[in-house]
Protein backbone atom coordinates (compact mmCIF):
# COMPACT_ATOMS: atom_id res chain seq x y z
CA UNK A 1 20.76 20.32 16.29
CA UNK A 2 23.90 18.42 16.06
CA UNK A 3 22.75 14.62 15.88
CA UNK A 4 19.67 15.83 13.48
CA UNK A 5 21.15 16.46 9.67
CA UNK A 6 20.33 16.03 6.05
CA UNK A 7 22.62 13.68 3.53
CA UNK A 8 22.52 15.22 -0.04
CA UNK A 9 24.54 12.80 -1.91
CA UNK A 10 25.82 8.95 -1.38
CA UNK A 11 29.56 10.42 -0.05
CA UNK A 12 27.58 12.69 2.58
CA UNK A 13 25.60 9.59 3.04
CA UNK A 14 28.50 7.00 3.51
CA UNK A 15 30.78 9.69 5.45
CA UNK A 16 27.78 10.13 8.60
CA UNK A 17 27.34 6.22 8.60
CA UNK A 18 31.46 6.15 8.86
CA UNK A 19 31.51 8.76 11.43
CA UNK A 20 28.82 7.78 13.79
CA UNK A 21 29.85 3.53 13.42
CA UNK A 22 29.54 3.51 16.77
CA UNK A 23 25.86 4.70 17.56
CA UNK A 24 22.68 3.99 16.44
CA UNK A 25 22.04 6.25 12.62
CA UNK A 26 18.70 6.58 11.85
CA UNK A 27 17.73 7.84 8.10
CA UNK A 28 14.77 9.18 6.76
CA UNK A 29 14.00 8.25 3.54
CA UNK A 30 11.29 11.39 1.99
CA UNK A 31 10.26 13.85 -0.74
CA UNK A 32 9.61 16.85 -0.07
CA UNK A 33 6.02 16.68 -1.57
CA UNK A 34 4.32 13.56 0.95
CA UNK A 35 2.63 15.32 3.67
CA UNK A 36 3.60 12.47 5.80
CA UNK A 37 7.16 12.82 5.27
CA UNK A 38 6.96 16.40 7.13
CA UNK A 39 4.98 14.85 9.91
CA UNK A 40 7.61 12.30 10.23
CA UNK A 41 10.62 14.68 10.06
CA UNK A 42 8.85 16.22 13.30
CA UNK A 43 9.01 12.90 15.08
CA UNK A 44 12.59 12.83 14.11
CA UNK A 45 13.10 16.35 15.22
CA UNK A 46 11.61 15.50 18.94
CA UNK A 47 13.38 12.29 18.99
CA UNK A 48 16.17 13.82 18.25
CA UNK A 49 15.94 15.78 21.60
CA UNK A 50 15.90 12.47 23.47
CA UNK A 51 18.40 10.41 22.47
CA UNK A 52 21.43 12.42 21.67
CA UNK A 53 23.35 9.48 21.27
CA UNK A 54 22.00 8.66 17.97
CA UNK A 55 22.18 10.16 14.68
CA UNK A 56 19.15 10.98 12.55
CA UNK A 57 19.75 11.57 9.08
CA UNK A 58 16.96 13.05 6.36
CA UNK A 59 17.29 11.69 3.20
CA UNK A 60 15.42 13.51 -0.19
CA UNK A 61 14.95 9.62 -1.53
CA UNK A 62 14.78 10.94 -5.35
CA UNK A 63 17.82 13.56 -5.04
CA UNK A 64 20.10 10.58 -4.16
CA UNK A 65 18.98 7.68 -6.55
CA UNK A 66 22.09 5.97 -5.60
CA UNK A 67 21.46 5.63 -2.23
CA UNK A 68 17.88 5.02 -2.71
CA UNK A 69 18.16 1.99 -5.04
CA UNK A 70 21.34 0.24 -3.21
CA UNK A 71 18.97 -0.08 0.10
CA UNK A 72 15.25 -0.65 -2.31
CA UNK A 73 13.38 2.12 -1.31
CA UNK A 74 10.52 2.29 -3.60
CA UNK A 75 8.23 4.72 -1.15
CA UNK A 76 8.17 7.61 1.11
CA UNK A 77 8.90 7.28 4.09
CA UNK A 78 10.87 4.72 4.79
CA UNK A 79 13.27 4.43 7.81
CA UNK A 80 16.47 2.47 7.96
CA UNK A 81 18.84 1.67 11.09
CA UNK A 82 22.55 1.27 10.87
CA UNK A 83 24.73 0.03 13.31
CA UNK A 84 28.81 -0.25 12.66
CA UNK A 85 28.02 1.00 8.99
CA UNK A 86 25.40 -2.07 8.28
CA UNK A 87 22.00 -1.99 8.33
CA UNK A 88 20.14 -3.47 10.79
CA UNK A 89 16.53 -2.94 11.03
CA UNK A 90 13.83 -1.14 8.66
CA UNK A 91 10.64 0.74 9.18
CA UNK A 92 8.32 1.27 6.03
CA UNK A 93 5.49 3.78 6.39
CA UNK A 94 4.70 6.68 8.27
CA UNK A 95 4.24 5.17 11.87
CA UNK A 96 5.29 7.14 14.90
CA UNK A 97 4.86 4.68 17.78
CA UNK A 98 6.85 2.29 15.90
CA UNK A 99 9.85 4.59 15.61
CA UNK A 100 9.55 5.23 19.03
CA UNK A 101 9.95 2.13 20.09
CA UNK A 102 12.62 0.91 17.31
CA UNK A 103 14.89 3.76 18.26
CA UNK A 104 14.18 3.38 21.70
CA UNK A 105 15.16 -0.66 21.07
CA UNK A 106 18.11 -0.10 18.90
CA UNK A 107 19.53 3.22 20.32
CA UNK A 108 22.72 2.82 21.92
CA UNK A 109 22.15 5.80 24.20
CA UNK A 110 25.53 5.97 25.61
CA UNK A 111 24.67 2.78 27.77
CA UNK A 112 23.64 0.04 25.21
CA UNK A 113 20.80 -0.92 23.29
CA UNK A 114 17.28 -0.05 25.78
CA UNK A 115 15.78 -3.40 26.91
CA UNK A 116 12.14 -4.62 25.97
CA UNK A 117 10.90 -3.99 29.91
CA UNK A 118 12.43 -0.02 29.26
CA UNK A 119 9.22 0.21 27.07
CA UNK A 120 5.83 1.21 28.88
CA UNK A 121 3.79 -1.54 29.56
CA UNK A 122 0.47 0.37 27.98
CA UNK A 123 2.63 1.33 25.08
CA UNK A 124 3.69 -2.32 24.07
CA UNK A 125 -0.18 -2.80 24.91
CA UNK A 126 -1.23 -0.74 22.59
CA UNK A 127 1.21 -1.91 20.09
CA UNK A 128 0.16 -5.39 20.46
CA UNK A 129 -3.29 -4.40 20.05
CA UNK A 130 -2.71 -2.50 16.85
CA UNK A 131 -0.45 -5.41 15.29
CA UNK A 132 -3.31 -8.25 15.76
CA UNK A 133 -6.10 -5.91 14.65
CA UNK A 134 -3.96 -4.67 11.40
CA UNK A 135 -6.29 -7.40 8.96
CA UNK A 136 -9.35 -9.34 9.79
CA UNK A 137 -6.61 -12.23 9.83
CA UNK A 138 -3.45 -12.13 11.66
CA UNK A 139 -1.01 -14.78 11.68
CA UNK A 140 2.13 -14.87 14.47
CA UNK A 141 4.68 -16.78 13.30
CA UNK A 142 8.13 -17.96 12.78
CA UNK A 143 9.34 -16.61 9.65
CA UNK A 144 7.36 -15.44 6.59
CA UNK A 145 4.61 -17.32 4.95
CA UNK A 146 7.08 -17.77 1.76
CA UNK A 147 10.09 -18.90 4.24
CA UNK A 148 8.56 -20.66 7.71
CA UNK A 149 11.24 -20.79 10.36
CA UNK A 150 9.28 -24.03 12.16
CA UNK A 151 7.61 -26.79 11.65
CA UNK A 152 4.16 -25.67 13.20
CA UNK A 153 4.05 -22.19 10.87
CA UNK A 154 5.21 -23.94 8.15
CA UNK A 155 1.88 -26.57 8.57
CA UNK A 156 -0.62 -23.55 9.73
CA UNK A 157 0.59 -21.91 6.53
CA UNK A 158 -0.06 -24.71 4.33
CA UNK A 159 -3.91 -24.98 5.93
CA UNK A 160 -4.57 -21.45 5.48
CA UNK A 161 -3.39 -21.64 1.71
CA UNK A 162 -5.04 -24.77 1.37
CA UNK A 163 -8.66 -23.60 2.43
CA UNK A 164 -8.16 -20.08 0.31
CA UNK A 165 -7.86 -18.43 3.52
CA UNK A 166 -7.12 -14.72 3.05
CA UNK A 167 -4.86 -12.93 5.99
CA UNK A 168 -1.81 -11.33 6.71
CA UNK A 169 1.76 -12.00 9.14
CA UNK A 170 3.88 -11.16 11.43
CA UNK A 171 7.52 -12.80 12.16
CA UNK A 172 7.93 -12.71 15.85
CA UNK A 173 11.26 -14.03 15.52
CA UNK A 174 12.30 -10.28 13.97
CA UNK A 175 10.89 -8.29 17.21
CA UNK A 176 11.70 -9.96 20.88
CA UNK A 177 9.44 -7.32 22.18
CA UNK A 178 6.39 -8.25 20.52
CA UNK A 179 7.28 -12.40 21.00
CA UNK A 180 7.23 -12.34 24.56
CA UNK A 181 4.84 -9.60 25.30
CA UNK A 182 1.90 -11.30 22.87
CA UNK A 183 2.37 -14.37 25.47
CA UNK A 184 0.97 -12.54 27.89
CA UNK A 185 -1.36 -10.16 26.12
CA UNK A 186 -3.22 -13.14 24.96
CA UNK A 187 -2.09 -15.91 27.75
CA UNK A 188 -1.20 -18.19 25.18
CA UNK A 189 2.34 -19.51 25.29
CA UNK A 190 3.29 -20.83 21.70
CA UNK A 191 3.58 -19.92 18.54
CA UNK A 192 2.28 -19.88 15.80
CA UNK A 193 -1.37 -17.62 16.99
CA UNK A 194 -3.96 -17.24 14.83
CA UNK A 195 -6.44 -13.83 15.42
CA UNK A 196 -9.90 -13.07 13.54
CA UNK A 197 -11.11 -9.86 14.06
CA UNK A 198 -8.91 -9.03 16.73
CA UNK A 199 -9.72 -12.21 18.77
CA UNK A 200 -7.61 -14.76 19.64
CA UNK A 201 -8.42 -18.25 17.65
CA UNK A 202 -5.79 -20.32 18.87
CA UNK A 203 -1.93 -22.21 17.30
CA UNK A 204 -1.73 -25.16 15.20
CA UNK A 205 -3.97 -27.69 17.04
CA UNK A 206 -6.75 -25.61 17.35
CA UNK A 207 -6.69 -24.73 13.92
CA UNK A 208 -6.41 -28.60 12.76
CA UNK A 209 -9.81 -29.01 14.78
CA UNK A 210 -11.73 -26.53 13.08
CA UNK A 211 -10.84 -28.24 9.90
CA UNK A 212 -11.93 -32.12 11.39
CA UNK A 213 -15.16 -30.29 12.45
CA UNK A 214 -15.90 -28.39 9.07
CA UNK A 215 -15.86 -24.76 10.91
CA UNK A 216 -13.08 -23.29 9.82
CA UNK A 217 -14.45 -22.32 6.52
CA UNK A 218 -16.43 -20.53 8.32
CA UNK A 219 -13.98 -19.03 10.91
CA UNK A 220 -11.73 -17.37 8.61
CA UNK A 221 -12.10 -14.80 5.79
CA UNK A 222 -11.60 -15.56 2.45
CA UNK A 223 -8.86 -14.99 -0.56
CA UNK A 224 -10.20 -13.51 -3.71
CA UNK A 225 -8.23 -14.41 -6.45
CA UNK A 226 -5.67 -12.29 -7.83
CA UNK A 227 -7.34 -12.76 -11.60
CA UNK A 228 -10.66 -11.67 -10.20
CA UNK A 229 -9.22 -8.53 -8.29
CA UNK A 230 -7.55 -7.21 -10.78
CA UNK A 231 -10.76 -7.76 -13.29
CA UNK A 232 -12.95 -6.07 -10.33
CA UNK A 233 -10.61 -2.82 -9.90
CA UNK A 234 -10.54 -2.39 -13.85
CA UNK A 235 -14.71 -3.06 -13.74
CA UNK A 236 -15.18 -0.46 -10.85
CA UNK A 237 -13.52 2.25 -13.25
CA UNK A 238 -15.89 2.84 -16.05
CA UNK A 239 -13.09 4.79 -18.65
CA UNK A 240 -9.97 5.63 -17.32
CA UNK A 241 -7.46 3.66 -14.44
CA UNK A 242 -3.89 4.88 -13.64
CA UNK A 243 -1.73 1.48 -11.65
CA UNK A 244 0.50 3.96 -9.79
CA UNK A 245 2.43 4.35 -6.82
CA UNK A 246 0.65 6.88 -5.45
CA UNK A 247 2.93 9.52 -6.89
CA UNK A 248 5.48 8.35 -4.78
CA UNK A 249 8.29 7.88 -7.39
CA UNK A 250 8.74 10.26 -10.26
CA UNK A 251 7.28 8.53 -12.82
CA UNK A 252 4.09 8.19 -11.50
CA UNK A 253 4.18 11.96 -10.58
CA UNK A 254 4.84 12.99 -14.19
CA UNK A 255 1.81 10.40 -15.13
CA UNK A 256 -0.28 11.96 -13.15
CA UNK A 257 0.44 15.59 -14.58
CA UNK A 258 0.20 14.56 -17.83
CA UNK A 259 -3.27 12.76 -17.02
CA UNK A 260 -4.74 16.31 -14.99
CA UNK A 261 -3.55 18.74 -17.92
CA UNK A 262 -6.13 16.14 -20.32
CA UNK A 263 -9.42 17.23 -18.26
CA UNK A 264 -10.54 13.64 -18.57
CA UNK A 265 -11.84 12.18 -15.73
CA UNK A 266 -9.70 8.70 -14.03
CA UNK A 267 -9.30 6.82 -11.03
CA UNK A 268 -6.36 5.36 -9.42
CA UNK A 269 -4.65 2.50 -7.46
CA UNK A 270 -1.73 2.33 -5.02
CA UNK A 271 0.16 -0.59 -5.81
CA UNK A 272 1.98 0.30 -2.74
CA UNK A 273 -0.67 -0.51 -0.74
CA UNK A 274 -1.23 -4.16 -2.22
CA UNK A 275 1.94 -6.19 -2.72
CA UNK A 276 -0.43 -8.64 -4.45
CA UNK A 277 -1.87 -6.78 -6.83
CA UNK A 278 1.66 -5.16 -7.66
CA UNK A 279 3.41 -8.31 -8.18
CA UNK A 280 0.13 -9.94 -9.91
CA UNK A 281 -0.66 -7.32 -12.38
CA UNK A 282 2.68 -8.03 -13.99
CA UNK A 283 2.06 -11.23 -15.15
CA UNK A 284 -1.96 -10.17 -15.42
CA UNK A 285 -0.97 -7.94 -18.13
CA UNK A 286 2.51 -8.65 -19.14
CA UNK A 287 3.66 -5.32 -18.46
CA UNK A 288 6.48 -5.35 -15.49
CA UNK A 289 6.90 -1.82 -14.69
CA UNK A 290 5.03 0.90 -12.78
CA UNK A 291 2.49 3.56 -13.66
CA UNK A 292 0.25 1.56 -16.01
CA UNK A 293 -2.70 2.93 -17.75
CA UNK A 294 -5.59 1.08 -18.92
CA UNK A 295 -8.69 2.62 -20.49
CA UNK A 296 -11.91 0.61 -20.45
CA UNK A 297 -10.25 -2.23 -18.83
CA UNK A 298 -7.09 -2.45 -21.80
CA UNK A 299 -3.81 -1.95 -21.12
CA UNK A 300 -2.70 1.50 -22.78
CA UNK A 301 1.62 1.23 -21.29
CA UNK A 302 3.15 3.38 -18.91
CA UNK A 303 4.61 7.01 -18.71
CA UNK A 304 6.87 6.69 -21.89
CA UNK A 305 3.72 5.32 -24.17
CA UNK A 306 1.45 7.86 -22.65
CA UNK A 307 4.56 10.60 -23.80
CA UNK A 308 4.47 9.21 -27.27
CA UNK A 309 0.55 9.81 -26.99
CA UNK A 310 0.39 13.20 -25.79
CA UNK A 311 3.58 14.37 -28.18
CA UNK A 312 1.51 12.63 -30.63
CA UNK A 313 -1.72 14.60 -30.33
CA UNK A 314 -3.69 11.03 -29.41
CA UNK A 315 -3.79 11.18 -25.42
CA UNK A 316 -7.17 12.85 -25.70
CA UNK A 317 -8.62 10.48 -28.06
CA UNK A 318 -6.88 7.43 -26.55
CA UNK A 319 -8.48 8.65 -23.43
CA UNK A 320 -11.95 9.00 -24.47
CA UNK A 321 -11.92 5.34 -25.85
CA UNK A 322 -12.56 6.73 -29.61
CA UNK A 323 -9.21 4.70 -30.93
């Protein structure tokens, strides 16, 4: 299939974005061991049928480091969009009705980018749906919680972190689809919205009054803190705890081998899958780099300690707690 290809090293890479400057390139960032990565490359395969216009490009994120660490990939898969050689748009995650709909957005198909109202109305439906129900808090805003782009998210943000309230964002101002069609979806006009459980709360002003009338402690779910989740993950593993990335980098793939061919018995975290916890442990424990192994709650170092260890003839022992 001519506009469906693999780049195997960064001048392969940098000679398709050159060559197709004009179209929409789509590239698949995967390993060949994520399951999700094949399910993925079979989306890509079918899109691939539909818009011939653009190019989609598989990537083998570990094969080309260079590549890889330029754009920060630091999991599988991962989708980035170029236009004109520059990137314009990224897609973390294995998440097939969001492709869709970004290559349907960004895709040049011959005839210019596709417009919003191009998209299904029970697709951006269900979309909508699945973005406000993605925590037990959702927050549409303007911006990020670390940069607000207005003065009303930048105030709702300061409430939430002021009564400890625990939730999760979305910047409206990165996905025109989603701003306008969340007007509607809800019938609520401005931003920023604030969803529990899937149900609309309300923007700024409704928000202020459930703090004058006491109820908002009540309203919204709470933040554990950081210290106390990373004390609870260590207490929930009684020996042995492995901080990795889900073996998606090679580091914490080699970990994990190491850790099977010992027969001792572990659990494991995604930092991945918490960008608190990953950025918290660091300073938690002083250690900045991913895997980490702790035994009985104390930090043992990452892969090149546990090397020394098993080299060593003390991984077992280390292990079991007896040193």
């Amino acid at each position: 299939m001519a506009n469906l290809t693999d780049a195997t090293s960064l001048q392969q890479f940098e000679e398709l974005l050159k060559n197709n400057s004009k179209s929409l390139t789509v590239v698949h960032f995967h390993a060949p061991w994520a399951p999700q990565c094949s399910q993925m490359n079979e989306v890509m395969a079918e899109l691939a049928k539909e818009h011939k216009h653009t190019m989609f490009v598989k990537l083998e994120a570990e094969a080309v480091p260079e590549v890889s660490e330029k754009y920060e990939i630091t999991s599988v898969p991962t989708f980035l969009f170029f236009k004109g050689g520059e990137k314009i748009d990224r897609l973390d995650g294995a998440h097939a009705p969001e492709l869709t709909n970004k290559v349907q957005r960004l895709g040049s198909g011959g005839g210019g980018a596709a417009r919003a109202g191009d998209v299904p109305k029970e697709d951006l439906n269900e979309r909508l749906k699945r973005l406000i129900n993605a925590a037990p808090c959702m927050l549409f805003m303007k911006g990020s919680p670390q940069e607000p782009r207005c003065g009303f998210s930048r105030q709702t943000v300061q409430i939430l972190k002021d009564h400890n309230v625990q939730y999760s964002s979305f910047d409206i101002l990165s996905d025109e689809e989603v701003r306008q069609g969340i007007k509607t979806y809800s019938n609520w006009p401005t931003y920023p919205q604030v969803y529990v459980n899937g149900e609309l709360i309300g923007g700024l002003d409704i928000v202020k009054e459930l703090v004058e009338s006491g109820e908002l402690e009540n309203t919204f779910p709470k933040s554990v803190s950081l210290e106390n989740r990373c004390s609870s993950v260590f207490t929930l593993l009684t020996r042995v705890f492995v901080n990795t990335q889900a073996a998606k980098c090679g580091f914490s793939r080699q970990i994990l081998e190491i850790m099977n061919s010992t027969g001792v018995e572990y659990g494991t975290f995604d930092i991945l899958g918490d960008e608190e916890v990953r950025q918290g442990l660091k300073t938690y424990s002083n250690w900045p780099t991913y895997p980490q192994l702790y035994v009985k709650g104390e930090l043992i170092g990452g892969l090149d300690i546990v090397k020394e260890l098993k080299e060593n003839g003390e991984l077992a022992s280390v292990l079991k707690g007896e040193n």
